[in-house]
N, C-alpha and C. Protein backbone atom coordinates (compact mmCIF):
# COMPACT_ATOMS: atom_id res chain seq x y z
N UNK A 1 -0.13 -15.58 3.73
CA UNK A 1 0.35 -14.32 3.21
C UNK A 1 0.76 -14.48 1.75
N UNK A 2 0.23 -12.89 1.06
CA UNK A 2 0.83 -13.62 -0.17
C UNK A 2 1.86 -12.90 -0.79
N UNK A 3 2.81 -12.80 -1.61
CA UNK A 3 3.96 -11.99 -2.22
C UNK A 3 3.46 -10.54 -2.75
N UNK A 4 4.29 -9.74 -2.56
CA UNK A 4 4.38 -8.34 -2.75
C UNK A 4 3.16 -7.91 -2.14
N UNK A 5 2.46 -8.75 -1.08
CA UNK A 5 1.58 -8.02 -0.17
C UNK A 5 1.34 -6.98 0.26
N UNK A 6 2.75 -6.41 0.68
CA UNK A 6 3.10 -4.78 0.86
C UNK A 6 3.60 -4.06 0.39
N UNK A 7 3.21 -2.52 0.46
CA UNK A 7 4.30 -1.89 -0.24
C UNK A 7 5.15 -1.74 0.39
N UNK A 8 5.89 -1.25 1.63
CA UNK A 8 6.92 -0.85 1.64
C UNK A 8 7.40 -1.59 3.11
N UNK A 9 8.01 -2.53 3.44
CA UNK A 9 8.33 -3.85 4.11
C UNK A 9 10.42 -2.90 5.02
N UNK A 10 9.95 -3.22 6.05
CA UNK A 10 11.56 -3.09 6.88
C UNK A 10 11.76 -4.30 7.58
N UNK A 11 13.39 -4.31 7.60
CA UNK A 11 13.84 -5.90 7.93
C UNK A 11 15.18 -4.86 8.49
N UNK A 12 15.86 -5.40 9.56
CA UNK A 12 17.19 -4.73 10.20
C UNK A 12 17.80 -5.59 10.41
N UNK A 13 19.07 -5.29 10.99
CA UNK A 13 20.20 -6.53 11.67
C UNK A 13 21.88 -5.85 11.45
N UNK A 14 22.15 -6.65 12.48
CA UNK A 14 23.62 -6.40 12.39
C UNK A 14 24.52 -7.06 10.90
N UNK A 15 23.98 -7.93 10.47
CA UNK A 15 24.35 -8.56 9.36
C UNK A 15 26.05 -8.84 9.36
N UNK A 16 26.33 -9.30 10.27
CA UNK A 16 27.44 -9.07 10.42
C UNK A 16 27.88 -10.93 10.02
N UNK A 17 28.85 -11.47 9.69
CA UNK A 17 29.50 -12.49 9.30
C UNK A 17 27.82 -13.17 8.75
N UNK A 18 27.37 -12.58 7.40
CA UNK A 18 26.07 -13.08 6.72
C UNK A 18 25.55 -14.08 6.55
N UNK A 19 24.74 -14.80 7.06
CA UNK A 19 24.98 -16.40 7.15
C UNK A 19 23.27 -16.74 6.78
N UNK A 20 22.93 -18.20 6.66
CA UNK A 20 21.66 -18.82 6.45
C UNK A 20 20.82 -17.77 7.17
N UNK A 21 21.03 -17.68 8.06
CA UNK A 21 19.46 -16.94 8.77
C UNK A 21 19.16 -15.59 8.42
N UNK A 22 20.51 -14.47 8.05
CA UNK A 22 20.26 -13.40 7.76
C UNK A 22 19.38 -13.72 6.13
N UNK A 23 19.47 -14.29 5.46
CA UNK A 23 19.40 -14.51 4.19
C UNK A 23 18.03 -15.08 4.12
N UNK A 24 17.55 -15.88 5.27
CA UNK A 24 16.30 -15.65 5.40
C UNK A 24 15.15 -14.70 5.76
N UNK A 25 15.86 -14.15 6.19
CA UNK A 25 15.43 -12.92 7.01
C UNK A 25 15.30 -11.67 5.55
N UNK A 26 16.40 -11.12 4.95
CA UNK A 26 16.46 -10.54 3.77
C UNK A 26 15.18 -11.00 2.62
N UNK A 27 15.57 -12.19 2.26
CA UNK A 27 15.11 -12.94 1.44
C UNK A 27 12.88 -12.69 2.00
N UNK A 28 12.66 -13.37 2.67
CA UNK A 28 11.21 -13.00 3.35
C UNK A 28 10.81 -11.72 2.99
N UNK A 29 11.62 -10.57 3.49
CA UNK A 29 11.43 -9.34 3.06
C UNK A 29 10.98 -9.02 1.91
N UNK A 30 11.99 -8.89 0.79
CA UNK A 30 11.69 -9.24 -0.63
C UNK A 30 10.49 -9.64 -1.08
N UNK A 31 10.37 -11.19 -0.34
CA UNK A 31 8.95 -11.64 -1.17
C UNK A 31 7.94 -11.29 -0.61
N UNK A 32 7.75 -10.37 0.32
CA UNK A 32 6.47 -9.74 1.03
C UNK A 32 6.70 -8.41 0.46
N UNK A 33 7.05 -7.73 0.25
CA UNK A 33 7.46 -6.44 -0.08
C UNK A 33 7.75 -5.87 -1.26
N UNK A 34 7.02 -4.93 -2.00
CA UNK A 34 7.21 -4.33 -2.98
C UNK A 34 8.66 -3.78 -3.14
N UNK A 35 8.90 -2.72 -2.05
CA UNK A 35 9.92 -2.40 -1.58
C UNK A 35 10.50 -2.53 -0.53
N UNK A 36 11.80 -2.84 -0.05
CA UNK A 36 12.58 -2.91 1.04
C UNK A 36 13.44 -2.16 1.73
N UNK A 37 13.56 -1.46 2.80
CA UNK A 37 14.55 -1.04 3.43
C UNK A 37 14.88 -1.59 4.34
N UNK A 38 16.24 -1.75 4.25
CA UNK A 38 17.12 -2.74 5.32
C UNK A 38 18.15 -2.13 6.30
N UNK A 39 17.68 -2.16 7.33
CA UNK A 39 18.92 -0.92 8.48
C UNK A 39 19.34 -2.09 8.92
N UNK A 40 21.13 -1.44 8.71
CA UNK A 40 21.84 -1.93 9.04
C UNK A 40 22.80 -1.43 10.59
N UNK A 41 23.08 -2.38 11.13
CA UNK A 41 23.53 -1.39 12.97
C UNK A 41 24.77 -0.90 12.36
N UNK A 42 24.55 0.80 13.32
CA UNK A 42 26.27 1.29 12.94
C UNK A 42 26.96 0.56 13.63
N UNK A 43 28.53 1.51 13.57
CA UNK A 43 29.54 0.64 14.25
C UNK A 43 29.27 1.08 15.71
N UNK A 44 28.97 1.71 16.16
CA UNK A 44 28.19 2.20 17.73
C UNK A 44 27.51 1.12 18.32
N UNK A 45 26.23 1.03 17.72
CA UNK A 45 25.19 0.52 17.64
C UNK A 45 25.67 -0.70 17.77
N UNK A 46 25.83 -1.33 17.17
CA UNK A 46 25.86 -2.71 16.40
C UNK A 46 27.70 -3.25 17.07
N UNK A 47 28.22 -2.42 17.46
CA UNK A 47 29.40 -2.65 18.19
C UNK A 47 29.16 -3.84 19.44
N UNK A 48 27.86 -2.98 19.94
CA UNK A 48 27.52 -3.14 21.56
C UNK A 48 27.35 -5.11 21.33
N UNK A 49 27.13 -5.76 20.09
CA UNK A 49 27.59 -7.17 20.33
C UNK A 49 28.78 -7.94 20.10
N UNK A 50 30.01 -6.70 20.42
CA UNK A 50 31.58 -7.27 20.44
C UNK A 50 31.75 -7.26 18.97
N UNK A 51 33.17 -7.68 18.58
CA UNK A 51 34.04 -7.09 17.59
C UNK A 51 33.07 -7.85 16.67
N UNK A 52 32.93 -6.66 15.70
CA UNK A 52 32.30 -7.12 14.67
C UNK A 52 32.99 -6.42 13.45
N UNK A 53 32.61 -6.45 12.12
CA UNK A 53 33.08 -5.84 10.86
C UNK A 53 32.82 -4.47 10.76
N UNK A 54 33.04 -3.46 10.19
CA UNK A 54 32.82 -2.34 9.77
C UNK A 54 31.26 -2.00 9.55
N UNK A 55 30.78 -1.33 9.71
CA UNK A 55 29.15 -0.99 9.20
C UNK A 55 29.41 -0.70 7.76
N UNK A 56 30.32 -0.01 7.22
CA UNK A 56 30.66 0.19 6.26
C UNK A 56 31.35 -1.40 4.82
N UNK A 57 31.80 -1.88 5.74
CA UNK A 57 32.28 -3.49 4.87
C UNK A 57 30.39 -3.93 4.40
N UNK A 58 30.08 -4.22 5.91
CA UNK A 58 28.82 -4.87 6.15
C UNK A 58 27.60 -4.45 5.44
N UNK A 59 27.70 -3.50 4.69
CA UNK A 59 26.59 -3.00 3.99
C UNK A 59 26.87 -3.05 2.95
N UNK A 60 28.12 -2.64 2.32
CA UNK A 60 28.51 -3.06 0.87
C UNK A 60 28.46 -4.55 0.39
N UNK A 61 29.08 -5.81 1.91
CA UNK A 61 28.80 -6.99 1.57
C UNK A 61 26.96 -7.36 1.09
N UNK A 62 26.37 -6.47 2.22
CA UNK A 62 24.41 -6.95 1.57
C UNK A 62 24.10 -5.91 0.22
N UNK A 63 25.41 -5.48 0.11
CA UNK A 63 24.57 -4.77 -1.53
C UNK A 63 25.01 -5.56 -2.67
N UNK A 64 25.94 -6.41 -2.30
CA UNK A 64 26.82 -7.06 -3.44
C UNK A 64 25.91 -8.70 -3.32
N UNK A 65 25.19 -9.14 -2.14
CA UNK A 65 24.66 -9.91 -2.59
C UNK A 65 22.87 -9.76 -3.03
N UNK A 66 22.27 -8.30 -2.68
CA UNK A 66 21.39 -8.24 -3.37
C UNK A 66 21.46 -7.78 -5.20
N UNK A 67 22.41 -7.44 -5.34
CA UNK A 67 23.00 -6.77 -6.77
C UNK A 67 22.69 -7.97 -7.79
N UNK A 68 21.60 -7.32 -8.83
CA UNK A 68 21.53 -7.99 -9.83
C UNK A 68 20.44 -9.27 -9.80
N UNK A 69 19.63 -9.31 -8.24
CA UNK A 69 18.86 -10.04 -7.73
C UNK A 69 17.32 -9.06 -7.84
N UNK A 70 17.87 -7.86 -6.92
CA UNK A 70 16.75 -7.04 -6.44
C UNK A 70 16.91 -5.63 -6.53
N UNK A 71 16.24 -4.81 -7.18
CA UNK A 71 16.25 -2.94 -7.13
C UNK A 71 16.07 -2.29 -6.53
N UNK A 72 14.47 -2.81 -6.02
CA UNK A 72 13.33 -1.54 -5.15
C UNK A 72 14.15 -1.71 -3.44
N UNK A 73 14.70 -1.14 -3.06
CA UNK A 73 15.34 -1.49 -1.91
C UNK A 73 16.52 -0.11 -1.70
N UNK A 74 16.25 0.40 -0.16
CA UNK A 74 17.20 1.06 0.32
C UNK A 74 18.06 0.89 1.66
N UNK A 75 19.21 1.19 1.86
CA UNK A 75 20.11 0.66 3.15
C UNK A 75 20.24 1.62 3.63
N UNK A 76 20.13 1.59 4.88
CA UNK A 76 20.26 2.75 5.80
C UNK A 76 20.79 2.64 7.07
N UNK A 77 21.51 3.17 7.81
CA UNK A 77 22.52 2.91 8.94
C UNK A 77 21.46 3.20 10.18
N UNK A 78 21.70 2.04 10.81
CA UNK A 78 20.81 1.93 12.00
C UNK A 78 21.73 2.65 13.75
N UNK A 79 20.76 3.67 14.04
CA UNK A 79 21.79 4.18 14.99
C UNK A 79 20.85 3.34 16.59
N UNK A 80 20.00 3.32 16.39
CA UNK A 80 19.05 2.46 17.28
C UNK A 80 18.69 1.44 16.89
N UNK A 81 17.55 1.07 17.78
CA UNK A 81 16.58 -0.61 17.49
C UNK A 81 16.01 0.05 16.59
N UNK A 82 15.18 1.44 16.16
CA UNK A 82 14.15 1.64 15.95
C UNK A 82 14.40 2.08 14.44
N UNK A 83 15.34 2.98 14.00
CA UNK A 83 15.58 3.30 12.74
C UNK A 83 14.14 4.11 11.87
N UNK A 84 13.95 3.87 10.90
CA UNK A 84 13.12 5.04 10.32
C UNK A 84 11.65 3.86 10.66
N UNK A 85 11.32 3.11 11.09
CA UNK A 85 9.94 2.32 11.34
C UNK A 85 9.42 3.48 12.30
N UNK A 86 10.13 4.34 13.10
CA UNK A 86 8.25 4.95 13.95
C UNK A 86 9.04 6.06 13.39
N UNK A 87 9.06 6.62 12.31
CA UNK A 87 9.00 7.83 11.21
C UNK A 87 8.28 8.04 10.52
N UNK A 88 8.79 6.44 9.72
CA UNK A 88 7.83 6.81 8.04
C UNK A 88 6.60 5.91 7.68
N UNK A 89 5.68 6.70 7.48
CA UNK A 89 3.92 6.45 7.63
C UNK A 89 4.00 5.35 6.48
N UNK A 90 4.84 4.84 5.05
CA UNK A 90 4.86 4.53 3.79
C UNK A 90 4.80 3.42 4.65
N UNK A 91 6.03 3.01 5.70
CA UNK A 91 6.32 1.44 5.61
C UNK A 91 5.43 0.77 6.39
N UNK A 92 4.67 -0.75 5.96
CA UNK A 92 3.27 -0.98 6.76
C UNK A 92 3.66 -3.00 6.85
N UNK A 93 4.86 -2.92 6.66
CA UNK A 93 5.05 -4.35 7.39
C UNK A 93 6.98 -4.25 8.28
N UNK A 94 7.12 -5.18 8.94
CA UNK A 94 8.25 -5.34 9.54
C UNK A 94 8.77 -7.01 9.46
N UNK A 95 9.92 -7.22 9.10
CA UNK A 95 10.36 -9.01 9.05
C UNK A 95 11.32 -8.99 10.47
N UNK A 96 10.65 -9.67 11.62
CA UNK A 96 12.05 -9.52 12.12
C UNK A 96 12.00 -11.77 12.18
N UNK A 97 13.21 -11.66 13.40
CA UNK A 97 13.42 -13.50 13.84
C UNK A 97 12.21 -13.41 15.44
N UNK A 98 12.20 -14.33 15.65
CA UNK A 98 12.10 -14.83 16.98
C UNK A 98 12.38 -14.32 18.28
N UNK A 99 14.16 -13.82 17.43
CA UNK A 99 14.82 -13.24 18.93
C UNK A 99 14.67 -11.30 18.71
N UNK A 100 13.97 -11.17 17.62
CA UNK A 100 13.87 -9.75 17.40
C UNK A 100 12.64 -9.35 17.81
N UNK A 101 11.87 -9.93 17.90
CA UNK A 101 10.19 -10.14 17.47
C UNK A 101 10.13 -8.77 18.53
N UNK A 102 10.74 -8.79 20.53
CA UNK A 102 10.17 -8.04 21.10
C UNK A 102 10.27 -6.41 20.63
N UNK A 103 11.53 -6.29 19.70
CA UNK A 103 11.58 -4.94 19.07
C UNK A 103 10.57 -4.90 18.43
N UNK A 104 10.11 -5.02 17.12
CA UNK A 104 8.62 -4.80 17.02
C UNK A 104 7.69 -4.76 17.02
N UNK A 105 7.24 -5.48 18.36
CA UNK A 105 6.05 -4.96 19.35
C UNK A 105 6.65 -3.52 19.67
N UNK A 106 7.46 -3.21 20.51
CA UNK A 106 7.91 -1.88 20.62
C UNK A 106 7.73 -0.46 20.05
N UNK A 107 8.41 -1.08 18.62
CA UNK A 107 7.82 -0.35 17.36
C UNK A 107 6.35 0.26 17.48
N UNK A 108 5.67 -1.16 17.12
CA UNK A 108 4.32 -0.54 17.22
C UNK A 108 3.70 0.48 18.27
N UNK A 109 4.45 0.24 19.68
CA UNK A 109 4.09 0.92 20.63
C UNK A 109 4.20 2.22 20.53
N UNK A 110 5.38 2.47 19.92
CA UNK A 110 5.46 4.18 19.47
C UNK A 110 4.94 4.60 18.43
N UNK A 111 4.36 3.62 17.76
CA UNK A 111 3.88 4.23 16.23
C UNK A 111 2.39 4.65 16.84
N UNK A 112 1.73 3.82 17.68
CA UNK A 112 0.39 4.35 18.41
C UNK A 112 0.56 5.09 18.76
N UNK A 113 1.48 5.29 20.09
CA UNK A 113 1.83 6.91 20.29
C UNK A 113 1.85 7.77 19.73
N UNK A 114 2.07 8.02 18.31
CA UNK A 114 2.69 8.53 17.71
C UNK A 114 0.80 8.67 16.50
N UNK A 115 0.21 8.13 16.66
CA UNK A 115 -0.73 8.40 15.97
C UNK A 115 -0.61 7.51 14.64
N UNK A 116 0.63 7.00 14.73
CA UNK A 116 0.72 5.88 13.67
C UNK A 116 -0.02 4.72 13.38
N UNK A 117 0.05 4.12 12.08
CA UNK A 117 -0.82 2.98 12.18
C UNK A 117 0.41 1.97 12.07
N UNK A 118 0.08 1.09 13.12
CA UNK A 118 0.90 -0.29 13.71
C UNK A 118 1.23 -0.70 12.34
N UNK A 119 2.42 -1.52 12.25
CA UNK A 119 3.03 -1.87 11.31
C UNK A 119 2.66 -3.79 11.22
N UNK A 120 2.27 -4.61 10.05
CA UNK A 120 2.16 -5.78 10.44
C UNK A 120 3.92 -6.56 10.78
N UNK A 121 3.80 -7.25 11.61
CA UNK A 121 4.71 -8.08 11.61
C UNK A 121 5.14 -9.29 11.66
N UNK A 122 6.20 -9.91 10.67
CA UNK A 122 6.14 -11.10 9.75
C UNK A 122 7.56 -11.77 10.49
N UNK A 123 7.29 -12.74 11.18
CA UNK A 123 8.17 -13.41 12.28
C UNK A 123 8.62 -14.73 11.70
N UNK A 124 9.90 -14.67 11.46
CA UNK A 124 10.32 -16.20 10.72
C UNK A 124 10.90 -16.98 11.89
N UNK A 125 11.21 -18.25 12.01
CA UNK A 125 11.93 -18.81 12.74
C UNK A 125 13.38 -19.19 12.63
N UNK A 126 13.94 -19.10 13.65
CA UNK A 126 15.49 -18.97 13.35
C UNK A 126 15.78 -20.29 12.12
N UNK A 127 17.46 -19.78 11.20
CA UNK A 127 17.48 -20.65 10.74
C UNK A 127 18.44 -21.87 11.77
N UNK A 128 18.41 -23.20 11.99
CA UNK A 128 19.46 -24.28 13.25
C UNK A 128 20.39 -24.70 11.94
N UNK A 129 21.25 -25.00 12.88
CA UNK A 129 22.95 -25.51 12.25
C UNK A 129 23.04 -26.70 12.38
N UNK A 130 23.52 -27.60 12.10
CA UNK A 130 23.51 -28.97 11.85
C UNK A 130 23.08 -29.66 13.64
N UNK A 131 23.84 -28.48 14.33
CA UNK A 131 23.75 -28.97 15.71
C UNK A 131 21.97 -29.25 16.42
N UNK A 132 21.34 -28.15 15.62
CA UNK A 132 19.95 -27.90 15.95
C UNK A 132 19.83 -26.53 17.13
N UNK A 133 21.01 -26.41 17.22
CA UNK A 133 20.92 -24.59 17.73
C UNK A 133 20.71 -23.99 16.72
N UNK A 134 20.64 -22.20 16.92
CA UNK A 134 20.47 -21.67 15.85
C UNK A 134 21.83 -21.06 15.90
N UNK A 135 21.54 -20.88 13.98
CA UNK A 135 22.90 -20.25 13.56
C UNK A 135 22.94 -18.65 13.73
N UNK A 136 24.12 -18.83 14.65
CA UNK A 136 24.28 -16.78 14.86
C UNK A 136 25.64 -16.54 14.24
N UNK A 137 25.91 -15.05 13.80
CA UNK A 137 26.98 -14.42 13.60
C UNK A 137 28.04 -14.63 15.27
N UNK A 138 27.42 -14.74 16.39
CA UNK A 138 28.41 -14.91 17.42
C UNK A 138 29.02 -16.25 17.31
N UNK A 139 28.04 -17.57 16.94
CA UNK A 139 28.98 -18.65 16.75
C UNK A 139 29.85 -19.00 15.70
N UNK A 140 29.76 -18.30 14.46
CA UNK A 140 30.70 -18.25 13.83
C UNK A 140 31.72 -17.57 13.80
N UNK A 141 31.84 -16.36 14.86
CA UNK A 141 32.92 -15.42 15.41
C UNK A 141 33.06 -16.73 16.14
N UNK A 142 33.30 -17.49 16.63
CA UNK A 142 33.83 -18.25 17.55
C UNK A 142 34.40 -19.54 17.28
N UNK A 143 34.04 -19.90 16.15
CA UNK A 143 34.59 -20.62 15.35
C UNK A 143 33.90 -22.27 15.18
N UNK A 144 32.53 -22.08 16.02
CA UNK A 144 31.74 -23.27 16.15
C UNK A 144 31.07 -23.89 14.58
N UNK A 145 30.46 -23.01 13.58
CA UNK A 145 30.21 -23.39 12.98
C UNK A 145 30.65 -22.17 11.58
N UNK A 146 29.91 -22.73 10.18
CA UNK A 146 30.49 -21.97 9.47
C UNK A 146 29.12 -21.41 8.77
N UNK A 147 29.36 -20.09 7.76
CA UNK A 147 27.61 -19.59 7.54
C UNK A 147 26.63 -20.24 7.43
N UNK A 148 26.68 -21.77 6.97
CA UNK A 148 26.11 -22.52 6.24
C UNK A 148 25.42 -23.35 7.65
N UNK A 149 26.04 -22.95 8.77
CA UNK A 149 25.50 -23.95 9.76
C UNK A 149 26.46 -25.71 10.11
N UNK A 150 27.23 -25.48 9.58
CA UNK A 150 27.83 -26.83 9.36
C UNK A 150 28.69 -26.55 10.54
N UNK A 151 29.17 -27.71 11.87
CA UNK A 151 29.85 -27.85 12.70
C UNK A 151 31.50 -28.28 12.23
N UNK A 152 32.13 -27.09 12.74
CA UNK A 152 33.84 -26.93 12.16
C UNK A 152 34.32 -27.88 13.52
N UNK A 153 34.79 -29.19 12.93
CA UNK A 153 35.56 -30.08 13.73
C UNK A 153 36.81 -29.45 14.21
C-alpha cells in the first residue's frame, strides 16, 4: 500500500487513556489517507467498557496531539460501532486493530445493502507491552502497565 492512497480514510475508538496502539492506529490512518475522520465513542457508547474519561476530555486530548502535526481531519462523536462509514459514499478505506477488524466486515455488510461500495480495510496488529500482551486502555486503568507498554512494578 502506498501513502495518501485514499481520499477519505475512517479510523474509530474509544481512545480513552491514549497509549502506543491508539497512536498506531491514528498514525496508519494519516499515512493512508488524504483525509481523516476519527469517531470517537460517546460517553453512552463508549461507557459500555467501564469508567472511562469524558468523550469530551477524550477528544480534545486527540486534537491536542494531532495539532500542528495534521489538518485534513475531522472528529466526530461515535454513538454506535458504525458512525458515518455506512453514510458517507466519500469515505473508501477503514483502519481498524485485530480486535476491531469484525466491525468492518459489518460495515461493509451494510454498505452492500445499502448499494454502497465496500470500503477497503487496513488491519494493523495490536501494539504488545513489554509483557508481550497487548497494550489496552483497560490495563492501564488497572494499573498493569503504563501508555508506553512498560510493566508498573
Amino acid at each position: 500500500m502506498k501513502e495518501n492512497e485514499y481520499r477519505k480514510v475512517a479510523v474509530g475508538g474509544t481512545f480513552d487513556k491514549f497509549h502506543k496502539g491508539h497512536s498506531k492506529l491514528v498514525d496508519t490512518a494519516f499515512k493512508m489517507g488524504s483525509y481523516v475522520v476519527i469517531g470517537v465513542t460517546s460517553n453512552a457508547f463508549g461507557g459500555l467498557k467501564g469508567k472511562i474519561d469524558p468523550c469530551s476530555v477524550r477528544m480534545s486530548n486527540l486534537m491536542k496531539l494531532l495539532e500542528g502535526k495534521h489538518t485534513s481531519y475531522d472528529i466526530k462523536q461515535l454513538n454506535d460501532p458504525y458512525g458515518i462509514t455506512i453514510s458517507d459514499e466519500e469515505i473508501d478505506a477503514i483502519v481498524v486493530s485485530e480486535e476491531t477488524e469484525p466491525t468492518a466486515f459489518k460495515i461493509n455488510d451494510i454498505r452492500r445493502e445499502k448499494g454502497m461500495k465496500p470500503l477497503d480495510i487496513i488491519t494493523i496488529s495490536m501494539v504488545l507491552a513489554e509483557d508481550g500482551k497487548p497494550i489496552s486502555s483497560t490495563r492501564i486503568r488497572k494499573g498493569e502497565i503504563d501508555r508506553k507498554g512498560i510493566i508498573i512494578k
